[in-house]
N, C-alpha and C. Protein backbone atom coordinates (compact mmCIF):
# COMPACT_ATOMS: atom_id res chain seq x y z
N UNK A 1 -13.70 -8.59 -59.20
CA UNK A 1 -14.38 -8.12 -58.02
C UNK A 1 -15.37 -9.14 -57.49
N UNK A 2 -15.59 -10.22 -58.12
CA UNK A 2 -16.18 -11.30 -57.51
C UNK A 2 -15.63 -12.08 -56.86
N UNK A 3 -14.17 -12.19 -56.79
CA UNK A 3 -13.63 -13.05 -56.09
C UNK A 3 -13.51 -12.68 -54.64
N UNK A 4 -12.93 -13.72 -53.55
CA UNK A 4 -12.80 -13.25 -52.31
C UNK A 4 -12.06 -11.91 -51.65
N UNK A 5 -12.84 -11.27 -50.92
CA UNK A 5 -12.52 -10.00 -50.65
C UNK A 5 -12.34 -9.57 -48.87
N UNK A 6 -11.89 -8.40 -48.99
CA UNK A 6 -11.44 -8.67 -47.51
C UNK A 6 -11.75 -7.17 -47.24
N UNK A 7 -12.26 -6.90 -45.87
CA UNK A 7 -12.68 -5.77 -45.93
C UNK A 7 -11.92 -5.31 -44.99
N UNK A 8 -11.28 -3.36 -44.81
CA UNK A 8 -10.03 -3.13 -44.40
C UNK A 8 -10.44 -1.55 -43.74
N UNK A 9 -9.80 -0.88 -43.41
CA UNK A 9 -10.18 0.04 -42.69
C UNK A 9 -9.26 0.97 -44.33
N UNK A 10 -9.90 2.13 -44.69
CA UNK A 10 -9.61 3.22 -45.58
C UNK A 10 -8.19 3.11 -45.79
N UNK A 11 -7.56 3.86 -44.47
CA UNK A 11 -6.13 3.88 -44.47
C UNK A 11 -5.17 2.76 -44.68
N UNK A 12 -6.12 1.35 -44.60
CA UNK A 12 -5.03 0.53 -44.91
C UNK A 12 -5.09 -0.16 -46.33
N UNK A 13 -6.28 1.01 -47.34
CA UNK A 13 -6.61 0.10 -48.36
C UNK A 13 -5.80 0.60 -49.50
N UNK A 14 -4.66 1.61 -48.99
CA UNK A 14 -3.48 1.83 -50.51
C UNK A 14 -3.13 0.91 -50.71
N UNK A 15 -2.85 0.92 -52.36
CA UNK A 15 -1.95 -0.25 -52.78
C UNK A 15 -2.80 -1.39 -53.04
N UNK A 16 -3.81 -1.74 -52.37
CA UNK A 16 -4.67 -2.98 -52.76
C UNK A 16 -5.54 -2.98 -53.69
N UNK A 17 -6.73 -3.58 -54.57
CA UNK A 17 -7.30 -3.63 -55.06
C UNK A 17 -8.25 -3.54 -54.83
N UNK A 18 -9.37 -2.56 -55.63
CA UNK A 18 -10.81 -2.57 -55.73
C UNK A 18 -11.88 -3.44 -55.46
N UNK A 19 -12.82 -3.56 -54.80
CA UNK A 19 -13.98 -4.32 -55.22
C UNK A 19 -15.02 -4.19 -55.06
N UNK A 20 -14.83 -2.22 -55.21
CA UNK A 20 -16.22 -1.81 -55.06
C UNK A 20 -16.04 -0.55 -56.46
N UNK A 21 -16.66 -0.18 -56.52
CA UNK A 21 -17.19 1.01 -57.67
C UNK A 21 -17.84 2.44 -56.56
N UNK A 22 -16.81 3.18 -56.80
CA UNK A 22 -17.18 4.28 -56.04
C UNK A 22 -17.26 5.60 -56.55
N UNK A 23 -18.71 6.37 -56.82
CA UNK A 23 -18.57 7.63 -57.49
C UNK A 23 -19.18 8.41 -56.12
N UNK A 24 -18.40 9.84 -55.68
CA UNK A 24 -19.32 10.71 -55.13
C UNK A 24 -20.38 11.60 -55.82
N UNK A 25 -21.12 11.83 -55.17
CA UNK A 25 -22.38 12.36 -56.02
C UNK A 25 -22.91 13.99 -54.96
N UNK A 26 -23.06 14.82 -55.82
CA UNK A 26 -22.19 15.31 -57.38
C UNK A 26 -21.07 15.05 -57.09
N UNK A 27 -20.35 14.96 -57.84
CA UNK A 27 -20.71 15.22 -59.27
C UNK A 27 -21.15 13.61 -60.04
N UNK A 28 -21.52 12.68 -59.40
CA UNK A 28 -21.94 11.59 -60.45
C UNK A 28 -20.08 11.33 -61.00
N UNK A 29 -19.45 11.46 -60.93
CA UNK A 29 -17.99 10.44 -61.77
C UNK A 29 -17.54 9.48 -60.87
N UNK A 30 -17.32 8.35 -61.57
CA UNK A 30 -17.18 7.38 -60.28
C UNK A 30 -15.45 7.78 -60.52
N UNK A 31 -15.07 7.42 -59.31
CA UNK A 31 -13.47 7.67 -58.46
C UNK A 31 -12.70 6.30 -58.60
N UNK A 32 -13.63 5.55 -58.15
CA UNK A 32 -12.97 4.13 -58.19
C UNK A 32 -13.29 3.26 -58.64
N UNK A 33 -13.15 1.88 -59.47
CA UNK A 33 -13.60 0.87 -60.18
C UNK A 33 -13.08 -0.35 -59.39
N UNK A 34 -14.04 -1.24 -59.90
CA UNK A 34 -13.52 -2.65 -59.39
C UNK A 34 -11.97 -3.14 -59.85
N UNK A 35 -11.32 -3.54 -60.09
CA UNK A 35 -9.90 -4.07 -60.41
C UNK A 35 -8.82 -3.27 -60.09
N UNK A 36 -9.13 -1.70 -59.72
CA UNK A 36 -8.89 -0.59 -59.89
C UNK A 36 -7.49 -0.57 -58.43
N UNK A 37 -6.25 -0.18 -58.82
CA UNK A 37 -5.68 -0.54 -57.64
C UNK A 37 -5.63 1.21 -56.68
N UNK A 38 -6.18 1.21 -55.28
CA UNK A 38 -6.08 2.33 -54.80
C UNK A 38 -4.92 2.81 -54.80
N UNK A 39 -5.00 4.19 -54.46
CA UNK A 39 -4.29 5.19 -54.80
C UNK A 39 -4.49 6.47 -53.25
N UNK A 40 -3.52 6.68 -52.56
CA UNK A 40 -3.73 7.86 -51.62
C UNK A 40 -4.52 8.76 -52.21
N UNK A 41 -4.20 9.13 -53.49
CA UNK A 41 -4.88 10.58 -53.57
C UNK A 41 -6.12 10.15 -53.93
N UNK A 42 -6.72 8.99 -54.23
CA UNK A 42 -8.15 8.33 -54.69
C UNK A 42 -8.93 8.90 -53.20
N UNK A 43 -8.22 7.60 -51.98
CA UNK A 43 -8.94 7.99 -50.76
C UNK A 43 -8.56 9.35 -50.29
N UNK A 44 -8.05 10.07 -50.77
CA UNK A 44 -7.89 11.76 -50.35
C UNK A 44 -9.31 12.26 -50.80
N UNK A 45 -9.57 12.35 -51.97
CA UNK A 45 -10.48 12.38 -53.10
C UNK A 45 -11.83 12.27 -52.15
N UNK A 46 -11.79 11.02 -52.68
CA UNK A 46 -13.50 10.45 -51.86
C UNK A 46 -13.73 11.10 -50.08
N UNK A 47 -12.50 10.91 -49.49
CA UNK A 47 -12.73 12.10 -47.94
C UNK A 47 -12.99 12.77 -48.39
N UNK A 48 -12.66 13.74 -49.15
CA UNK A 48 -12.78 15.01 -49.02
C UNK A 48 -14.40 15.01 -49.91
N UNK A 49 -15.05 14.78 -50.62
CA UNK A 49 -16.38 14.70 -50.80
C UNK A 49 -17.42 14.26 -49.96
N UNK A 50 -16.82 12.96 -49.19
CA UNK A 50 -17.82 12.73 -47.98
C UNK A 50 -17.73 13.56 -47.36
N UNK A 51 -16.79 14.09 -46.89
CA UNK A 51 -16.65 15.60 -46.04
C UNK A 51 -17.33 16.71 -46.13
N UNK A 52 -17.29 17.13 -47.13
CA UNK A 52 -18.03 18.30 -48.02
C UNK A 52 -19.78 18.24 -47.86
N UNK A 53 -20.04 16.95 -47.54
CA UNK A 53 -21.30 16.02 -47.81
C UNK A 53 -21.86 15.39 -49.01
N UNK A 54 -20.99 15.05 -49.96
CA UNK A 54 -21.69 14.22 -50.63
C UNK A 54 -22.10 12.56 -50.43
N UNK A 55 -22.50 12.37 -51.21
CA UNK A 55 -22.97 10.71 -51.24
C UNK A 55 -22.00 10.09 -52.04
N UNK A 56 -21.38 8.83 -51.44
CA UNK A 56 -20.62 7.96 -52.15
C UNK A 56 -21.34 6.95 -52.56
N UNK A 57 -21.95 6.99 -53.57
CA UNK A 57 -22.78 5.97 -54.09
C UNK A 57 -21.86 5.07 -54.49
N UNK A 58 -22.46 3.56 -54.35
CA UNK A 58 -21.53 2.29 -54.57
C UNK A 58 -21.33 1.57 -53.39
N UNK A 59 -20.32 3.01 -52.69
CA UNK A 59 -19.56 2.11 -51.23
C UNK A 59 -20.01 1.66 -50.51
N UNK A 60 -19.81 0.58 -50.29
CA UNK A 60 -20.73 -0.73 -49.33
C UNK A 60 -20.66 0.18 -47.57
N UNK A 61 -19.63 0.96 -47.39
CA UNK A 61 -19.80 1.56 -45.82
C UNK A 61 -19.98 3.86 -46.16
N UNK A 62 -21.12 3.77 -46.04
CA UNK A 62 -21.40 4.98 -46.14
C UNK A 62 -20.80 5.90 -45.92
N UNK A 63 -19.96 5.77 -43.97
CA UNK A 63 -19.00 6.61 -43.57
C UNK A 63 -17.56 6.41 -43.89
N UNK A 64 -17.40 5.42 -45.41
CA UNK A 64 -16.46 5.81 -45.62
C UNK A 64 -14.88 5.34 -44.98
N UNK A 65 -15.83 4.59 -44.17
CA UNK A 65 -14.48 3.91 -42.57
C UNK A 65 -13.51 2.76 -43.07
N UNK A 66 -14.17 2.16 -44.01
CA UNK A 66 -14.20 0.89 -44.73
C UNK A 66 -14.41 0.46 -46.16
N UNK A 67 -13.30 -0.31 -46.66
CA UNK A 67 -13.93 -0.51 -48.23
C UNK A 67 -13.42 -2.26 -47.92
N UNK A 68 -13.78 -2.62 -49.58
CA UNK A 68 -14.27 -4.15 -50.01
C UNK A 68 -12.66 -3.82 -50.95
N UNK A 69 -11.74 -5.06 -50.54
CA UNK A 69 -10.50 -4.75 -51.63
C UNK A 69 -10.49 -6.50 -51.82
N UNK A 70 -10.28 -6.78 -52.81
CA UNK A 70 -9.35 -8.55 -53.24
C UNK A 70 -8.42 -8.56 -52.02
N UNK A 71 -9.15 -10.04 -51.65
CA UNK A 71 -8.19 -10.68 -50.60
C UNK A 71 -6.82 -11.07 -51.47
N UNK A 72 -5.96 -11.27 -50.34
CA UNK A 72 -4.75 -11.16 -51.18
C UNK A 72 -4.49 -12.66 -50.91
């Protein structure tokens, strides 16, 4: 997750790789890890908690619009 990264709109970040650490809060469990390759039902997951209103602690874009994945 230190290496170069590329930042992508949600929907286009299946399939790519992590490079952020993302838990919603509550419940405090993080969802996603750095190396961690996304998963639809991951970003299903995390919507649906930002939704609800929780806090995605970690994610570099609050609303969620955007994540940090390994440039490819």
């Amino acid at each position: 997750f230190l290496g170069a990264a590329d930042v992508v709109a949600v929907g286009d970040a299946v399939g790519r790789v992590s490079c952020e650490s993302i838990a919603g809060y509550p419940p405090g469990i993080p969802a996603l890890l750095p190396g961690e390759r996304i998963t639809a039902e991951t970003i299903a997951y995390l919507s649906e908690l930002r939704d609800s209103g929780a806090r995605l602690h970690g994610a570099s874009d609050p609303a969620f619009a955007t994540i940090h994945v390994l440039a490819d």
